[in-house]
N, C-alpha and C. Protein backbone atom coordinates (compact mmCIF):
# COMPACT_ATOMS: atom_id res chain seq x y z
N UNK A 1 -3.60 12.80 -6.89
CA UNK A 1 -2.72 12.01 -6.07
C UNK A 1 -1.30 12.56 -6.20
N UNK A 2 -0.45 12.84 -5.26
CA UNK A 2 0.83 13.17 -5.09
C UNK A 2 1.41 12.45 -5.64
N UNK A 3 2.98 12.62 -5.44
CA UNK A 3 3.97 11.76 -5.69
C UNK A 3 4.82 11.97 -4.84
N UNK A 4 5.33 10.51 -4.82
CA UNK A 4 5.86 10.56 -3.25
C UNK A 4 7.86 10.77 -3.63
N UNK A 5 7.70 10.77 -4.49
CA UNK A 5 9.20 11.02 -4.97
C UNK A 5 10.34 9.28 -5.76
N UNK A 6 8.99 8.29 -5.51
CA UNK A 6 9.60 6.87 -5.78
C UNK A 6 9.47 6.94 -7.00
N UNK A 7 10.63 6.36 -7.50
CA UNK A 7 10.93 6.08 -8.66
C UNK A 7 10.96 4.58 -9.12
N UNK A 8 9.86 3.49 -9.97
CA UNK A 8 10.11 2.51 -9.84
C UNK A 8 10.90 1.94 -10.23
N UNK A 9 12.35 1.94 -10.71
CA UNK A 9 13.87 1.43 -10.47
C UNK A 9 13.85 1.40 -9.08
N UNK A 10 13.75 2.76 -8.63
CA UNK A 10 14.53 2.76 -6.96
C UNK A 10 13.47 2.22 -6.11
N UNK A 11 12.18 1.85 -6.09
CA UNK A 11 11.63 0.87 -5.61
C UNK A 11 11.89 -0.49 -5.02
N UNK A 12 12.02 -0.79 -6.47
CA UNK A 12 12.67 -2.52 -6.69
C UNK A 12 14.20 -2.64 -6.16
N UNK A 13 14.93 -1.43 -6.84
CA UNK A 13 16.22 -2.01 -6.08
C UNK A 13 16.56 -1.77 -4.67
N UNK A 14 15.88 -0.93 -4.29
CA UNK A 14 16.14 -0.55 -2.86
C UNK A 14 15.23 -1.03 -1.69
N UNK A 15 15.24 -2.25 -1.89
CA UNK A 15 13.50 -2.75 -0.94
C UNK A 15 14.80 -3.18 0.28
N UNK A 16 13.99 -2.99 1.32
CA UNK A 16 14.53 -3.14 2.70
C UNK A 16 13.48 -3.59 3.49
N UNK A 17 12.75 -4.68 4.34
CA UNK A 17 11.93 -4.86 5.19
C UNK A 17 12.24 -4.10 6.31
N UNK A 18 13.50 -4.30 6.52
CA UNK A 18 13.66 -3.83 7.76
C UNK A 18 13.17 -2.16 7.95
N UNK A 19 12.99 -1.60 6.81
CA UNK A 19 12.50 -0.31 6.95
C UNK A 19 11.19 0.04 6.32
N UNK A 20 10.57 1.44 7.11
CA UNK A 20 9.29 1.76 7.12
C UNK A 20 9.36 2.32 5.46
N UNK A 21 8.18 1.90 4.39
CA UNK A 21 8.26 2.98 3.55
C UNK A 21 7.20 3.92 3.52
N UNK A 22 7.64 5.39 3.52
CA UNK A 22 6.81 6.50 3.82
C UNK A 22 5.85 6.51 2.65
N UNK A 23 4.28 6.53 3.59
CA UNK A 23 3.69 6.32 2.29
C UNK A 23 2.54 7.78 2.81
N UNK A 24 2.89 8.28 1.48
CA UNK A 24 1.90 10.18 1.54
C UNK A 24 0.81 10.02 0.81
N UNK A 25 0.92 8.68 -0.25
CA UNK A 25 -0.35 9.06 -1.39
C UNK A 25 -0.77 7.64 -1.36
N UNK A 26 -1.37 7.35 -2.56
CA UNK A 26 -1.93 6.06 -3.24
C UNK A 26 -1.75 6.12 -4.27
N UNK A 27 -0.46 6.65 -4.92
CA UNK A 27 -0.19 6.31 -6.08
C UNK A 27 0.42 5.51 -6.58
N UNK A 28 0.65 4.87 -7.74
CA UNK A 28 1.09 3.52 -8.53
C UNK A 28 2.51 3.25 -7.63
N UNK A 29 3.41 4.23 -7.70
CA UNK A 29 4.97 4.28 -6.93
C UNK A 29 4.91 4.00 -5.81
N UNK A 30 3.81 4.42 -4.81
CA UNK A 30 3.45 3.99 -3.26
C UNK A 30 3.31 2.23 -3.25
N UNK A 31 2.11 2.07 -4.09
CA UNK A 31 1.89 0.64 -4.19
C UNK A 31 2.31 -0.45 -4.88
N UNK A 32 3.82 0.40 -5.63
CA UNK A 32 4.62 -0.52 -6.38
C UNK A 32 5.99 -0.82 -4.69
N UNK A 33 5.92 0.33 -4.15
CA UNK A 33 7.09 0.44 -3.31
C UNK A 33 6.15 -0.58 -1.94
N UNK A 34 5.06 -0.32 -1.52
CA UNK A 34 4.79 -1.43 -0.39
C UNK A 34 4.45 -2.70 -1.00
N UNK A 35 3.94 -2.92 -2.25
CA UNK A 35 4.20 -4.18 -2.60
C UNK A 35 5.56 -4.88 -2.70
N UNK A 36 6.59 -4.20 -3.54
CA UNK A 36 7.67 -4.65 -2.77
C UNK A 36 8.06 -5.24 -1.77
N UNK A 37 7.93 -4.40 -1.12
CA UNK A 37 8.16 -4.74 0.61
C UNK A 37 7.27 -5.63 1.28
N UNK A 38 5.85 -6.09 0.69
CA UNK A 38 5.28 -7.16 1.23
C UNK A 38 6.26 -7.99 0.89
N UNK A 39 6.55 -8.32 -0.09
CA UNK A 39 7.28 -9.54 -0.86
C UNK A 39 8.46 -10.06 -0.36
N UNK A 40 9.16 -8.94 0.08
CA UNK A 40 10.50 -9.41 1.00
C UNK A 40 10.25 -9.36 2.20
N UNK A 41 8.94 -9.19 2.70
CA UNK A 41 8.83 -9.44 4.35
C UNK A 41 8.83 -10.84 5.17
N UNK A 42 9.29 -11.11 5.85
CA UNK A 42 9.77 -12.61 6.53
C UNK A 42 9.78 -12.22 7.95
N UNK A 43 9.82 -11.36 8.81
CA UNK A 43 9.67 -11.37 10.30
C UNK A 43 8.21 -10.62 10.99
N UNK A 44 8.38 -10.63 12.09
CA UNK A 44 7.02 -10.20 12.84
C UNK A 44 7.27 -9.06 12.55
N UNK A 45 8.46 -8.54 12.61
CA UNK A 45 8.81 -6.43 12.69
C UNK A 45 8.60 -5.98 11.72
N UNK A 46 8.78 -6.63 10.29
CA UNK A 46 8.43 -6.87 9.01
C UNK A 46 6.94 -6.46 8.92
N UNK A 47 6.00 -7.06 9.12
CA UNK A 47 4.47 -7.51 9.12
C UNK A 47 4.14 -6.36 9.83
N UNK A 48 4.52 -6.37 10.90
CA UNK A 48 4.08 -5.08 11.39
C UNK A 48 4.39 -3.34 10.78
N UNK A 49 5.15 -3.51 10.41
CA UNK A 49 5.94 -2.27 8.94
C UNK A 49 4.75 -2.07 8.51
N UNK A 50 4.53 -3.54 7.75
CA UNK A 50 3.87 -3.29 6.00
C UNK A 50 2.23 -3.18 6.93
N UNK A 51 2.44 -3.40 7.88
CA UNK A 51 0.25 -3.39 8.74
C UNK A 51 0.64 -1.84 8.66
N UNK A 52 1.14 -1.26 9.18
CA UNK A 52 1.06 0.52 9.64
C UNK A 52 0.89 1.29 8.25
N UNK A 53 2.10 0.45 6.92
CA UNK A 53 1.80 1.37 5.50
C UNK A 53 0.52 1.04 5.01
N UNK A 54 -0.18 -0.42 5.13
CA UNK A 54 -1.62 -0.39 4.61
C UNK A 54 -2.17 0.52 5.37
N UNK A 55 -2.01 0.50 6.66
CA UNK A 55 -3.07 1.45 7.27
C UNK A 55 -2.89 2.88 6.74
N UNK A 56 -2.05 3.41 6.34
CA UNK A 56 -1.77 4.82 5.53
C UNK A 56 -2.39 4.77 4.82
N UNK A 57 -2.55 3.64 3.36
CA UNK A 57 -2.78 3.94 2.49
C UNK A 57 -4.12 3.90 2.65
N UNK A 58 -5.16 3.01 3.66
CA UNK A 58 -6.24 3.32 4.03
C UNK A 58 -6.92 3.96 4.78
N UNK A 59 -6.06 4.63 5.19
CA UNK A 59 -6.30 6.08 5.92
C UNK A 59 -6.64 7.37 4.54
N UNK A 60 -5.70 7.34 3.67
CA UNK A 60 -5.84 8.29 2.62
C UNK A 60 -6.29 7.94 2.25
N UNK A 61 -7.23 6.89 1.42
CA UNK A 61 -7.79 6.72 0.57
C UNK A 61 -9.15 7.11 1.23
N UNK A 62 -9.62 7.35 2.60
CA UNK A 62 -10.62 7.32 3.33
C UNK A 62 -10.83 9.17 3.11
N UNK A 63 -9.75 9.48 3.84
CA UNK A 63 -10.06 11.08 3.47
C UNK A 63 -10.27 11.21 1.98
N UNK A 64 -9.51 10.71 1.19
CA UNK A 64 -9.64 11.31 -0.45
C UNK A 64 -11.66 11.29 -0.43
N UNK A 65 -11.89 10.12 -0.35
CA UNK A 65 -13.25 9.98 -0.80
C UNK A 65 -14.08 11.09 0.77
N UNK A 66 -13.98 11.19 1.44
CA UNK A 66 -14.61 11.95 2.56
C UNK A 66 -14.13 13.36 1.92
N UNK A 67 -13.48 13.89 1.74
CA UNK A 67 -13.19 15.39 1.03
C UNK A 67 -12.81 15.91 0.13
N UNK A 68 -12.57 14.83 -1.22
CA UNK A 68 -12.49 15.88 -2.52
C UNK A 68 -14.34 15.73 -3.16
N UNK A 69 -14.16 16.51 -4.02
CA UNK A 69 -15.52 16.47 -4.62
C UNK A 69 -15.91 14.87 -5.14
N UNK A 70 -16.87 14.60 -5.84
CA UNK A 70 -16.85 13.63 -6.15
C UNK A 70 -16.81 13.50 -7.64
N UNK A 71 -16.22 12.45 -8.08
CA UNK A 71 -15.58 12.11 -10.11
C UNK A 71 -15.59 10.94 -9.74
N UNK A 72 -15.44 10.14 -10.93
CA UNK A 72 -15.28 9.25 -11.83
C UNK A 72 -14.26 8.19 -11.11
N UNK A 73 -13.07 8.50 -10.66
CA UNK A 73 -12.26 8.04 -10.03
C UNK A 73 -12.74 7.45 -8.51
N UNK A 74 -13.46 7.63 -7.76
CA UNK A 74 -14.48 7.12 -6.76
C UNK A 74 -14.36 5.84 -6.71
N UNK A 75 -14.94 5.00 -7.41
CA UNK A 75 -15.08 3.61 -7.34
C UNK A 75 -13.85 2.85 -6.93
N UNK A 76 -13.02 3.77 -8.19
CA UNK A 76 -11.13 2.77 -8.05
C UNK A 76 -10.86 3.08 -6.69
N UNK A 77 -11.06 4.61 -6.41
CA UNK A 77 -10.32 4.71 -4.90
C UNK A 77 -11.30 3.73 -3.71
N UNK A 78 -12.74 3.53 -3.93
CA UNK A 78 -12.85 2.63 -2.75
C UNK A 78 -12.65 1.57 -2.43
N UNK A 79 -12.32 0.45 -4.35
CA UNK A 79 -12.15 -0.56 -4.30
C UNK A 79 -10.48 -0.56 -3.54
N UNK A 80 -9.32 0.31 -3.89
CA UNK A 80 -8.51 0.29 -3.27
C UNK A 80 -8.64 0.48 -1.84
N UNK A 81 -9.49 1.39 -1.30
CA UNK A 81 -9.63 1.59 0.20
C UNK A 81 -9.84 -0.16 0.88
N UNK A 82 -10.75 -0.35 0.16
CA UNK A 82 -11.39 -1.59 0.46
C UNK A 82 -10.01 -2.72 0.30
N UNK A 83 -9.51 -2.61 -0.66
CA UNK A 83 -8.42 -3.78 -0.97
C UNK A 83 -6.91 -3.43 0.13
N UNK A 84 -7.33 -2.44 0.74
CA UNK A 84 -6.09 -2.19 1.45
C UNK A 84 -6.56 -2.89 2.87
N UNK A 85 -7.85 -2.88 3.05
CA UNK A 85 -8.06 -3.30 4.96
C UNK A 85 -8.07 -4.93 4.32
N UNK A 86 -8.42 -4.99 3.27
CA UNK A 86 -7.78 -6.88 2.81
C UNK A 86 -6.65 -7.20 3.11
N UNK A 87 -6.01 -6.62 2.45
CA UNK A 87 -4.05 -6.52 2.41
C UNK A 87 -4.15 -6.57 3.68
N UNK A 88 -4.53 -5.73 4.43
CA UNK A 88 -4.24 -5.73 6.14
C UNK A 88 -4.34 -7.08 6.53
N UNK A 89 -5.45 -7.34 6.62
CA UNK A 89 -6.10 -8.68 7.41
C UNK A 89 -5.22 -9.87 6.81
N UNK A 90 -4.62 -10.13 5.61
CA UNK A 90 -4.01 -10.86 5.53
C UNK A 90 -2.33 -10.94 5.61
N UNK A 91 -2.19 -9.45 5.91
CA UNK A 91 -0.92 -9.59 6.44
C UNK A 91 -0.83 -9.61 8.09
N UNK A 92 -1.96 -9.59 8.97
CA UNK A 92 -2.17 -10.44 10.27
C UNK A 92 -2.50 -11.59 9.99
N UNK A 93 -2.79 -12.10 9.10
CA UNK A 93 -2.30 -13.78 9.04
C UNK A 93 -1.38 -14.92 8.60
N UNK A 94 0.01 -13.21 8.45
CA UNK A 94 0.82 -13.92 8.15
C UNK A 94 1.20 -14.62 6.64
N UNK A 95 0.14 -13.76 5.86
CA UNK A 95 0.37 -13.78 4.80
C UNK A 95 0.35 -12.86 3.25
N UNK A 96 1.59 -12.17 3.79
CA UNK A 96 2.21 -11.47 2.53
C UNK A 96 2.07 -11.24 1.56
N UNK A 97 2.62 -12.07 0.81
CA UNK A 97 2.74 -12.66 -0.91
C UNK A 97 1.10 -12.41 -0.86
N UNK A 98 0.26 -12.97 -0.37
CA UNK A 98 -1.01 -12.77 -0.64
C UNK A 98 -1.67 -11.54 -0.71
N UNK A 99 -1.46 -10.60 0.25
CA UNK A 99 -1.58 -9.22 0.32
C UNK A 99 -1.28 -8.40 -1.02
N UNK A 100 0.39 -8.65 -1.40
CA UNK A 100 0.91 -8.26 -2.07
C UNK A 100 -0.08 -8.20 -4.05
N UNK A 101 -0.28 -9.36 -3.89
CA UNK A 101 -1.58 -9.79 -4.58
C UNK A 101 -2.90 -9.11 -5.08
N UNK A 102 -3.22 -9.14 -3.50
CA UNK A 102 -4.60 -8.01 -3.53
C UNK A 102 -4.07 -6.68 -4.25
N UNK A 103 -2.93 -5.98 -3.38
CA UNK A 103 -2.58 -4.68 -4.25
C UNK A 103 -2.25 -4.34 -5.60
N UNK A 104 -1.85 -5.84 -6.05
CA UNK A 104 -1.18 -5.71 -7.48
C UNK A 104 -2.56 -5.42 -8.22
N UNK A 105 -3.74 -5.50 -8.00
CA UNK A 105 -4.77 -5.36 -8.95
C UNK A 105 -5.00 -3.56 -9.34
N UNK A 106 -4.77 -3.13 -8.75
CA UNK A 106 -4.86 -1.67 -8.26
C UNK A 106 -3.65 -1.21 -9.27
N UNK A 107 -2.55 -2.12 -10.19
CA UNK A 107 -1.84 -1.12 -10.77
C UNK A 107 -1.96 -0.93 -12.31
């Protein structure tokens, strides 16, 4: 797994809803930085942000398991694949904090 260059200080202090956070991997800093940002999300433009970064992160987690070999690490990445189209669905219902939730298990 990459690194996306987040640092978790600059995570936490720099959370902005109003902005997209670029998400390249599924690593701890990715899902410390969109959990964040679930947490301070409060508008529709918001929700819709944090729907497009789950969908990243379940987008990659889809290729990881479709094209690296297969290890040990497998399971965590599908339960995360899996816990990310959760996070989704409940951040189309408008609920966040809950999402935010699902991801925190993953760290």
């Amino acid at each position: 797994m990459a690194r996306n260059g987040q640092h978790r200080e600059a995570a936490s202090r720099d959370v902005n809803p109003d902005h997209i956070v670029s998400v390249q991997d599924f690593s701890r800093d990715t899902l410390r930085n969109v959990i964040a940002h679930l947490k301070a999300s409060t508008s529709f433009e918001h929700l819709v942000y944090r729907e497009a970064e789950l969908d990243a992160i379940w987008t990659i987690t889809g290729f990881f398991l479709a094209n690296e070999l297969p290890s040990r690490r497998d399971d965590a990445v599908k339960r995360l694949h899996a816990g990310a189209q959760k996070a989704h669905d409940l951040v189309a219902d408008r609920r966040p904090e809950a999402a935010a939730t699902v991801l925190e298990a993953f760290l």
